[in-house]
Protein backbone atom coordinates (compact mmCIF):
# COMPACT_ATOMS: atom_id res chain seq x y z
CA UNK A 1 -0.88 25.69 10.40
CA UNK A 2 0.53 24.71 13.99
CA UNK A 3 3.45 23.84 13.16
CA UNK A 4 7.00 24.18 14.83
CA UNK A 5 8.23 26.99 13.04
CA UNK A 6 11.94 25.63 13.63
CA UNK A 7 11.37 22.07 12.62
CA UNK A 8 9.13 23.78 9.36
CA UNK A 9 12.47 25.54 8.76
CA UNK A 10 14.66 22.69 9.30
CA UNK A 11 12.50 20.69 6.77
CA UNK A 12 12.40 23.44 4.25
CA UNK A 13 16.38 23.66 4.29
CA UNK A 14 17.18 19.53 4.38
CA UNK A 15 18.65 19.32 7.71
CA UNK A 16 15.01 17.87 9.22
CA UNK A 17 13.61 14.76 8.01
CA UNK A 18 10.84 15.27 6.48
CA UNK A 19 8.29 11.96 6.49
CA UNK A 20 6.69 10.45 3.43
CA UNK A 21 3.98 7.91 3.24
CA UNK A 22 4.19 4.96 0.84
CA UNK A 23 1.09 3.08 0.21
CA UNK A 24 -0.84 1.38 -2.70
CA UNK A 25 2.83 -0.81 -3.21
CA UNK A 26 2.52 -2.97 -6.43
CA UNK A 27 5.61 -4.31 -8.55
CA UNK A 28 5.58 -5.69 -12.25
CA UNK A 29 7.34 -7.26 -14.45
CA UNK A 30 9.95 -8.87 -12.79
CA UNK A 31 12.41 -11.48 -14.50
CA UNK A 32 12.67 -15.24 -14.10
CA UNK A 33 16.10 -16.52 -12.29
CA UNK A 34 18.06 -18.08 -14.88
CA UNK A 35 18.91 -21.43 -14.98
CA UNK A 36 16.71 -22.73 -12.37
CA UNK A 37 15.56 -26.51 -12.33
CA UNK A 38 12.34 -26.16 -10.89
CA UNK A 39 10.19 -23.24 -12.26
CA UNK A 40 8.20 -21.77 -9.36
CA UNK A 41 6.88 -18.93 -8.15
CA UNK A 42 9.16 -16.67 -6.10
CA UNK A 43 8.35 -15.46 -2.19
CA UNK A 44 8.75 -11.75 -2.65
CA UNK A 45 9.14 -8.77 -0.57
CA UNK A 46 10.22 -4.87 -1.08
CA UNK A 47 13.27 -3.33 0.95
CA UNK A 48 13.52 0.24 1.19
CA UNK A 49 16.86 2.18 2.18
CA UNK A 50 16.35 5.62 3.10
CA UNK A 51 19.51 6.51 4.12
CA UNK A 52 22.14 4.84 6.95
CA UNK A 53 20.60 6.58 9.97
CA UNK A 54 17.19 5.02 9.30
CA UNK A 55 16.07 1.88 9.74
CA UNK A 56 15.86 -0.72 7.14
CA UNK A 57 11.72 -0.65 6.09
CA UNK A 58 10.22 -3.70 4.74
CA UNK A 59 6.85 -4.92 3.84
CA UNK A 60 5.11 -7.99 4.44
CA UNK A 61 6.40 -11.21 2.37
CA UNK A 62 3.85 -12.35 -0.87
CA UNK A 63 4.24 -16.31 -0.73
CA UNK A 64 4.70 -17.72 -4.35
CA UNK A 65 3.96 -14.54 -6.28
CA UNK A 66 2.68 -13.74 -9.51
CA UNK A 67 5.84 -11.76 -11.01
CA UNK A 68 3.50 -10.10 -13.85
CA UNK A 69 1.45 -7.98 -10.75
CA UNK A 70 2.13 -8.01 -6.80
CA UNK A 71 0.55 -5.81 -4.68
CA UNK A 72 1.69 -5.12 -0.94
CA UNK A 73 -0.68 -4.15 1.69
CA UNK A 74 1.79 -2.51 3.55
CA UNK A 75 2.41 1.29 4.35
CA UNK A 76 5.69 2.04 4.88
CA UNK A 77 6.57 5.60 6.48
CA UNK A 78 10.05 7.15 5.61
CA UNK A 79 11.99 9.79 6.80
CA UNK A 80 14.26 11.57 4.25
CA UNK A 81 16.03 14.80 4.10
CA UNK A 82 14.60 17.39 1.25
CA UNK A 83 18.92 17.71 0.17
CA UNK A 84 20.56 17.58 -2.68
CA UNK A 85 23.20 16.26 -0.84
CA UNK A 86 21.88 13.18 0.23
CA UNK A 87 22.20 9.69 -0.97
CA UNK A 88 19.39 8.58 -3.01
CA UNK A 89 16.72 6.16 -1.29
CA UNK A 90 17.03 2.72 -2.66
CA UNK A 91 14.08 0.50 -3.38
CA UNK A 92 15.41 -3.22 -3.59
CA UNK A 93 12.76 -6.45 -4.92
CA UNK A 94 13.83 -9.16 -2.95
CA UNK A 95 13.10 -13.10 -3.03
CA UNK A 96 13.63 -15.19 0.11
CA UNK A 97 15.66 -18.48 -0.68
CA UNK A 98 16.06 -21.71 1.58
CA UNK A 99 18.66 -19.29 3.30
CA UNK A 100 18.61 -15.46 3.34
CA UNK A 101 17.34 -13.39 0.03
CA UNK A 102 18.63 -12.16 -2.91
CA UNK A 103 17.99 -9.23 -4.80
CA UNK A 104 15.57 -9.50 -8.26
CA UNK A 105 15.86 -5.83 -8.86
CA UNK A 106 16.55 -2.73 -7.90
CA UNK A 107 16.50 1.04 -7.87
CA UNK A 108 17.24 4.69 -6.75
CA UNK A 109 15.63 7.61 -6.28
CA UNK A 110 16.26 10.84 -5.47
CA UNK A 111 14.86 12.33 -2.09
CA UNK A 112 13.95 15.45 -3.55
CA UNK A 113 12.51 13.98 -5.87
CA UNK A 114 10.25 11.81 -3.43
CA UNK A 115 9.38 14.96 -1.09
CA UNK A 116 8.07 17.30 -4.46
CA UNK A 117 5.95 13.84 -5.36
CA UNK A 118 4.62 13.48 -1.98
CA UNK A 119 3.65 17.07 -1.45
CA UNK A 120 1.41 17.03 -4.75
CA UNK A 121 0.11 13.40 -3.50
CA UNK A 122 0.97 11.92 -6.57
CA UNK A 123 0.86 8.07 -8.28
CA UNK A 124 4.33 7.30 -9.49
CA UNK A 125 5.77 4.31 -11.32
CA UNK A 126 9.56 3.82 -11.00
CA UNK A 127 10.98 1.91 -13.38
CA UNK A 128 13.85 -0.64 -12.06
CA UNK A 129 17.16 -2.82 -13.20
CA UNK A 130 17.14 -6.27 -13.12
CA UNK A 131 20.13 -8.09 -11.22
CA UNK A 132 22.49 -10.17 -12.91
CA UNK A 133 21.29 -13.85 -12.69
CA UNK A 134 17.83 -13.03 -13.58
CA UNK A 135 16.32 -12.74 -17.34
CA UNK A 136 14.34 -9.90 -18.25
CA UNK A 137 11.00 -10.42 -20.12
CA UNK A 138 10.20 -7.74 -22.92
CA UNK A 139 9.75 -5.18 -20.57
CA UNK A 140 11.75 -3.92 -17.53
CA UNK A 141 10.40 -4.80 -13.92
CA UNK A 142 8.68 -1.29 -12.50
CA UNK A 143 7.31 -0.44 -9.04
CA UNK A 144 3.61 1.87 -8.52
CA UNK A 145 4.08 4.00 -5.26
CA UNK A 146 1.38 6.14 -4.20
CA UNK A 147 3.18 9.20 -2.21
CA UNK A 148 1.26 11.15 0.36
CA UNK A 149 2.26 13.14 3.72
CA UNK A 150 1.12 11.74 6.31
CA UNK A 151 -1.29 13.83 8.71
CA UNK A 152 0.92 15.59 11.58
């Protein structure tokens, strides 16, 4: 298929990064902060931690969200290792305050996991934890990723 047979190799065994294309971004769900004076609508973005070699991936900011459905017209590219051994890539809902952000929820996922999802091009939803300071609704807060390799 013209490709490097070394770097195929290297890919196949999890010492080359292998890249993954995340697109079609949309969270739901997500709790309320507790004990807030002023109910409003959060400014919300997604953080994604491949590993610590990698740069920190984020998409764009959604001013005053809806926190039932928010979708992100970002596509993020990462580059994880198809290991066992390596850490799992963390997916992190964030809200920007007057200062900084804080984290609404949060999860992990394997990078195997990712890579066998991505290879079949497949529509995942990820369900995620809720931070302390934050009160869940009846159902859990959940991210849709639509996995694809991207075109070499």
């Amino acid at each position: 298929k013209n490709r490097n047979l070394k770097r195929a190799l290297g890919e196949v065994l999890g010492i080359a990064p292998v890249a993954i294309r995340v697109q079609d971004i949309v969270l739901g769900g997500l709790p309320r902060r507790r004990n807030r004076w002023f109910e409003r609508a959060p400014d919300v973005f997604l953080q994604v931690v491949a590993d610590e070699m990698q740069p920190i991936l984020r998409t764009e900011v959604i001013p005053e969200a809806d926190i039932n459905c928010i979708q992100f017209s970002s596509c993020l590219t990462l580059s994880i290792k198809n290991n066992l051994g390596e850490k799992a890539v963390h997916f992190s809902i964030r809200e920007t305050r007057l200062v900084g952000d804080t984290t609404i929820a949060d999860g992990y996922v394997s990078p195997v996991m990712l890579i066998s999802w991505a290879k079949k091009g497949e529509k995942v939803r990820i369900e995620l934890e809720s931070r302390s300071g934050y009160e869940e609704k009846t159902a859990k807060p959940w991210i849709f990723l639509n996995l694809s390799m991207p075109p070499e």
